[in-house]
C-alpha atoms as a PDB file:
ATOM      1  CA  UNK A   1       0.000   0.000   0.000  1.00  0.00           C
ATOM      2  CA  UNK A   2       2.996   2.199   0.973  1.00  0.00           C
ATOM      3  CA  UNK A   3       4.556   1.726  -2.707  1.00  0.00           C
ATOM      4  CA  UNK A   4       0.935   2.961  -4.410  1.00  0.00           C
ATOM      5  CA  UNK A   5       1.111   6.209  -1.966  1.00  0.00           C
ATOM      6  CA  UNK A   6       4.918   6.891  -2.997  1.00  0.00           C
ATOM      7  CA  UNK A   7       4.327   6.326  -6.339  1.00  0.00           C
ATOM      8  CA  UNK A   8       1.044   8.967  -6.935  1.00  0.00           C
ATOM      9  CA  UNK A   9       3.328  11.391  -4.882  1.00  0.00           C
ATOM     10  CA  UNK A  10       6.057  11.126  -7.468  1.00  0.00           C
ATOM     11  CA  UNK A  11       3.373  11.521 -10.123  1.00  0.00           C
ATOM     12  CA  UNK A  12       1.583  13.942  -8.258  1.00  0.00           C
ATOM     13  CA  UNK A  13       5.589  16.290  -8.083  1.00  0.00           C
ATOM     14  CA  UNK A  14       6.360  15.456 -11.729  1.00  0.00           C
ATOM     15  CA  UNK A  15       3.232  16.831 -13.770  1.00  0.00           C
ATOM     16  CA  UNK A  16       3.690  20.005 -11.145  1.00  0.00           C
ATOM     17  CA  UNK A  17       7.172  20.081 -12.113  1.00  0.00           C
ATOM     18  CA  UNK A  18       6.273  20.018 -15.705  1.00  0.00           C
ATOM     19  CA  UNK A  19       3.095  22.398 -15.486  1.00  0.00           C
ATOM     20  CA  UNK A  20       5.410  24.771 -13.750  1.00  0.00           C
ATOM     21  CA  UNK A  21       8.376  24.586 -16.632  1.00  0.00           C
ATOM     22  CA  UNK A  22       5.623  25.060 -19.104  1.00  0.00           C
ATOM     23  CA  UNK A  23       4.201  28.015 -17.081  1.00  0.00           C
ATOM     24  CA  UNK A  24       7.791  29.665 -16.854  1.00  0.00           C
ATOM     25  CA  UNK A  25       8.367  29.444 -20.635  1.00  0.00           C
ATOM     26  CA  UNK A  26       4.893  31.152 -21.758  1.00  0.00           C
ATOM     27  CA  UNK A  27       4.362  33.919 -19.486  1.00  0.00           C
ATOM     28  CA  UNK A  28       7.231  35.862 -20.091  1.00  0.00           C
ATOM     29  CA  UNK A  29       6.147  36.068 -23.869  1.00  0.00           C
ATOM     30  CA  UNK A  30       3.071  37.461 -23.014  1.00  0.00           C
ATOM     31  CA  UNK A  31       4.395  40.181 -20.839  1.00  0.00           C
ATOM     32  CA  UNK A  32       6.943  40.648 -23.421  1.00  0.00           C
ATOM     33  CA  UNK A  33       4.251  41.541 -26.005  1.00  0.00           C
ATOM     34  CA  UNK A  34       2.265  44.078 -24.603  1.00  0.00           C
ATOM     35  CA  UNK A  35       2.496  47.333 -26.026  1.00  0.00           C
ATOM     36  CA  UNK A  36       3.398  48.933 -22.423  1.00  0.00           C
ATOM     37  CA  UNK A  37       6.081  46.614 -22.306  1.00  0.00           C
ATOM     38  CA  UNK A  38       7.711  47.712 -25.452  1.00  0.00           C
ATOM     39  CA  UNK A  39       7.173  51.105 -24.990  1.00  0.00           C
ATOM     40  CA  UNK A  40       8.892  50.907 -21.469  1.00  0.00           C
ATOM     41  CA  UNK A  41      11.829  49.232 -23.482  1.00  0.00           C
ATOM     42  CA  UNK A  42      11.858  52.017 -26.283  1.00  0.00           C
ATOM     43  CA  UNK A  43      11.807  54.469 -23.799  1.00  0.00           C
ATOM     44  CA  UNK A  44      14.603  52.774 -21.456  1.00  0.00           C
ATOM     45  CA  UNK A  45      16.582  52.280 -24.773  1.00  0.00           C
ATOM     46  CA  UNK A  46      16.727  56.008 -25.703  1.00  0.00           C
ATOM     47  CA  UNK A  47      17.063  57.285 -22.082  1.00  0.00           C
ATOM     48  CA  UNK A  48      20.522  55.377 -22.356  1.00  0.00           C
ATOM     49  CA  UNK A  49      21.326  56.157 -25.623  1.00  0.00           C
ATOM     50  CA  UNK A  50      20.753  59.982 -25.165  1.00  0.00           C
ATOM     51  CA  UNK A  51      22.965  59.867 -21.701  1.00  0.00           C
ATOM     52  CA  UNK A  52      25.660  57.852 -22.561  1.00  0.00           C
ATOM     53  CA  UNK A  53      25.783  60.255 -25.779  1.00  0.00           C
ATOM     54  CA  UNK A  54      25.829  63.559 -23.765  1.00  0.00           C
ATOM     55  CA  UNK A  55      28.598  62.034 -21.939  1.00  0.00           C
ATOM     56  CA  UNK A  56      30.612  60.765 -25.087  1.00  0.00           C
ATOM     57  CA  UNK A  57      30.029  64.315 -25.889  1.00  0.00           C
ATOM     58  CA  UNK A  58      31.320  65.947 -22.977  1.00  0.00           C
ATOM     59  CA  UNK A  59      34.561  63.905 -22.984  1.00  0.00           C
ATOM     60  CA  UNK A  60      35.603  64.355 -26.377  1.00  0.00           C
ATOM     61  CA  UNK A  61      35.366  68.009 -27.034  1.00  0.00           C
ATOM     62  CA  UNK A  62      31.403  67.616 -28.335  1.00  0.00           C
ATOM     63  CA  UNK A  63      31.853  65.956 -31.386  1.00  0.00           C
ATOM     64  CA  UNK A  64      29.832  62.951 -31.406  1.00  0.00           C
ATOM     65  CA  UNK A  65      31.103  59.864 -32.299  1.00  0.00           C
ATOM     66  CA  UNK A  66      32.186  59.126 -35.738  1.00  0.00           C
ATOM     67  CA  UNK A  67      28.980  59.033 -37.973  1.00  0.00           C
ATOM     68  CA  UNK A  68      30.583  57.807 -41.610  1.00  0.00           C
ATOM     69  CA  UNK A  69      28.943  54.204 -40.247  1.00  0.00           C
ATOM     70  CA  UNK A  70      26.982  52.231 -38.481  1.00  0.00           C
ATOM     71  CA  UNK A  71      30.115  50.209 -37.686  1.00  0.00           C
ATOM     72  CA  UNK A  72      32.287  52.231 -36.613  1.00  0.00           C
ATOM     73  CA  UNK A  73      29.669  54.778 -34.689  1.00  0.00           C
ATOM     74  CA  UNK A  74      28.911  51.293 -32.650  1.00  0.00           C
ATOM     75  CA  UNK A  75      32.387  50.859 -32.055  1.00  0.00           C
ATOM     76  CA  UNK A  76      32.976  54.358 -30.608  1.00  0.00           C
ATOM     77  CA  UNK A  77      30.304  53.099 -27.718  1.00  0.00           C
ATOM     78  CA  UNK A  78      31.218  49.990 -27.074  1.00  0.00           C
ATOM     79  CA  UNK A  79      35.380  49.932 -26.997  1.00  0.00           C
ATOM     80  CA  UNK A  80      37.397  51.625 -24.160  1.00  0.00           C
ATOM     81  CA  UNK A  81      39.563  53.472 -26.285  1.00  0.00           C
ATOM     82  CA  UNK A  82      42.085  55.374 -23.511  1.00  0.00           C
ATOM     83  CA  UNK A  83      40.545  56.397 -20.127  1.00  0.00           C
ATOM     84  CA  UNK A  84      36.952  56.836 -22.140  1.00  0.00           C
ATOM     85  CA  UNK A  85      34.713  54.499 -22.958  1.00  0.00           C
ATOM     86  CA  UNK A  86      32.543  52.159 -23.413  1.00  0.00           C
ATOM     87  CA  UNK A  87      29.767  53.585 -22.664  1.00  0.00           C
ATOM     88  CA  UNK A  88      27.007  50.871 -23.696  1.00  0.00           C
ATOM     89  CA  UNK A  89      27.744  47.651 -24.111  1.00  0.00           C
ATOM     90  CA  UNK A  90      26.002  46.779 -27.082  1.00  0.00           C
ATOM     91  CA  UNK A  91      23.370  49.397 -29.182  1.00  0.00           C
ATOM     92  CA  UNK A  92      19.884  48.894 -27.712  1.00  0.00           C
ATOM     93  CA  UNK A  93      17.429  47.268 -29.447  1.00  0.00           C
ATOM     94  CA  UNK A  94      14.213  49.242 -30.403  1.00  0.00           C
ATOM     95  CA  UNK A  95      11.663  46.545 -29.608  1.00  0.00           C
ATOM     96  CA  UNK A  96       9.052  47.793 -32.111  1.00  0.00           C
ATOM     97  CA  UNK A  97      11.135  46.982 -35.270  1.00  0.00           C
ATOM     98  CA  UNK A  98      13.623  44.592 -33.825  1.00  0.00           C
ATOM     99  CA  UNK A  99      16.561  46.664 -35.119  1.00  0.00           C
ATOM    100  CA  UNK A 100      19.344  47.887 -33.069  1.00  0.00           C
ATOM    101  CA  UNK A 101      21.075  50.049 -36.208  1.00  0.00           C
ATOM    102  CA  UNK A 102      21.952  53.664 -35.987  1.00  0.00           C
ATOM    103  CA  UNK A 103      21.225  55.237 -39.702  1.00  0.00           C
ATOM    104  CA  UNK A 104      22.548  59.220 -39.796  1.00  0.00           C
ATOM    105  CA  UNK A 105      20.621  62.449 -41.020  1.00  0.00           C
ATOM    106  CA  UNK A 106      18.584  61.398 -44.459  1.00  0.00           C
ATOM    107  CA  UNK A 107      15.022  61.280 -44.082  1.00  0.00           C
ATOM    108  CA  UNK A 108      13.577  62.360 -40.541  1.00  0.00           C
ATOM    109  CA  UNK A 109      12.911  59.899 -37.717  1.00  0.00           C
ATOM    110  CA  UNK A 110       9.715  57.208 -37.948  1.00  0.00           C
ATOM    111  CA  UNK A 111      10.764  55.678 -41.615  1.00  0.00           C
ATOM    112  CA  UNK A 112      11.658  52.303 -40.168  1.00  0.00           C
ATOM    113  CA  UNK A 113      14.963  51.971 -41.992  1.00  0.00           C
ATOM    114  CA  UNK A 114      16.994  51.189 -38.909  1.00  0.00           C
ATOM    115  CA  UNK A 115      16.061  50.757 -35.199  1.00  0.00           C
ATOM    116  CA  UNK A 116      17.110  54.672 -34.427  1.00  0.00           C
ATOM    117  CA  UNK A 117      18.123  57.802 -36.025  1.00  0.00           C
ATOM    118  CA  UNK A 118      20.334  60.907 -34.860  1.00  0.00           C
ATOM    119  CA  UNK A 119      20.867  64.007 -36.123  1.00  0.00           C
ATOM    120  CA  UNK A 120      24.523  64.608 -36.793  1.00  0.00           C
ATOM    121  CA  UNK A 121      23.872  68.787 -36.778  1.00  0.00           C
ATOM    122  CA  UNK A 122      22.058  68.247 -33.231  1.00  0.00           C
ATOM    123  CA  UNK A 123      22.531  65.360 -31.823  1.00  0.00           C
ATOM    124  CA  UNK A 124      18.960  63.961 -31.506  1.00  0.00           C
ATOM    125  CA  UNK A 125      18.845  60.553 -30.775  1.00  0.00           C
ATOM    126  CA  UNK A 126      15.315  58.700 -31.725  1.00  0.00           C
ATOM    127  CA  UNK A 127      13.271  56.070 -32.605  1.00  0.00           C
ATOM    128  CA  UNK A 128      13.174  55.522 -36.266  1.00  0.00           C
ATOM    129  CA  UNK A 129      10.316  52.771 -36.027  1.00  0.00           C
ATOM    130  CA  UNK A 130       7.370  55.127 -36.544  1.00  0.00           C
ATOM    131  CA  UNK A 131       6.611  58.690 -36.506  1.00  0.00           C
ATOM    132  CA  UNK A 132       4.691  58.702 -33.402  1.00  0.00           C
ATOM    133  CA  UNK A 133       7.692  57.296 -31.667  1.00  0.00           C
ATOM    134  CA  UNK A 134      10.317  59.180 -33.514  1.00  0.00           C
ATOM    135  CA  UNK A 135       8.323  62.059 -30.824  1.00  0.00           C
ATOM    136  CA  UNK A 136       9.215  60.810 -27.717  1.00  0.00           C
END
């Protein structure tokens, strides 16, 4: 009788143990989805974009960092190059296009052509997912 009592309990911890690892891997894509959730993360993306830029600024004689690429304006972020630097360690990515590129001047902000946009005559950093974003 013992061994029919041990044996539901083992049952009884394994389908919670695999109810819970199912529960684990589907709620976090539904929090992930929401619209508030992504525009938390667009909004925590820029806030450190537009920081760690003012203080790339302020330590090299405001001049932004080199804007002939993508490349090599991602590399001026995320290398120490001296005493300065890095200052993020990897381009955010905007979570309503997926994209974590940094296109240059060109058409204004909200075109979806990269993830973000900046101004190279003043230094605006923003979304470049849609125009109502490209706002904030």
């Amino acid at each position: 009788m013992r061994e029919n009592i041990r044996l539901s309990y083992i049952e009884l911890i394994s389908i919670a143990v695999v109810l819970s690892v199912a529960a684990l891997s589907v709620v976090p894509k539904f929090t992930e989805a929401t619209p508030e959730f992504r525009t938390c993360e667009l909004i925590d993306g820029l806030h450190q974009m537009r920081s760690q830029l003012d203080l790339y600024r302020v330590q090299h004689e405001n001049c932004l960092p080199p804007v002939n690429s993508f490349e090599s304006f991602k590399n001026a972020l995320t290398t120490k190059v001296g005493q300065y630097g890095p200052y993020v360690k990897e381009i955010p990515v905007n979570p309503f296009n997926n994209l974590n590129t940094v296109r240059f001047d060109g058409e204004p902000a909200g075109v979806d052509k990269a993830g973000w946009r900046i101004d190279t005559k003043t230094g605006l950093f923003q979304t470049d997912d849609s125009t109502a974003h490209a706002a904030l």
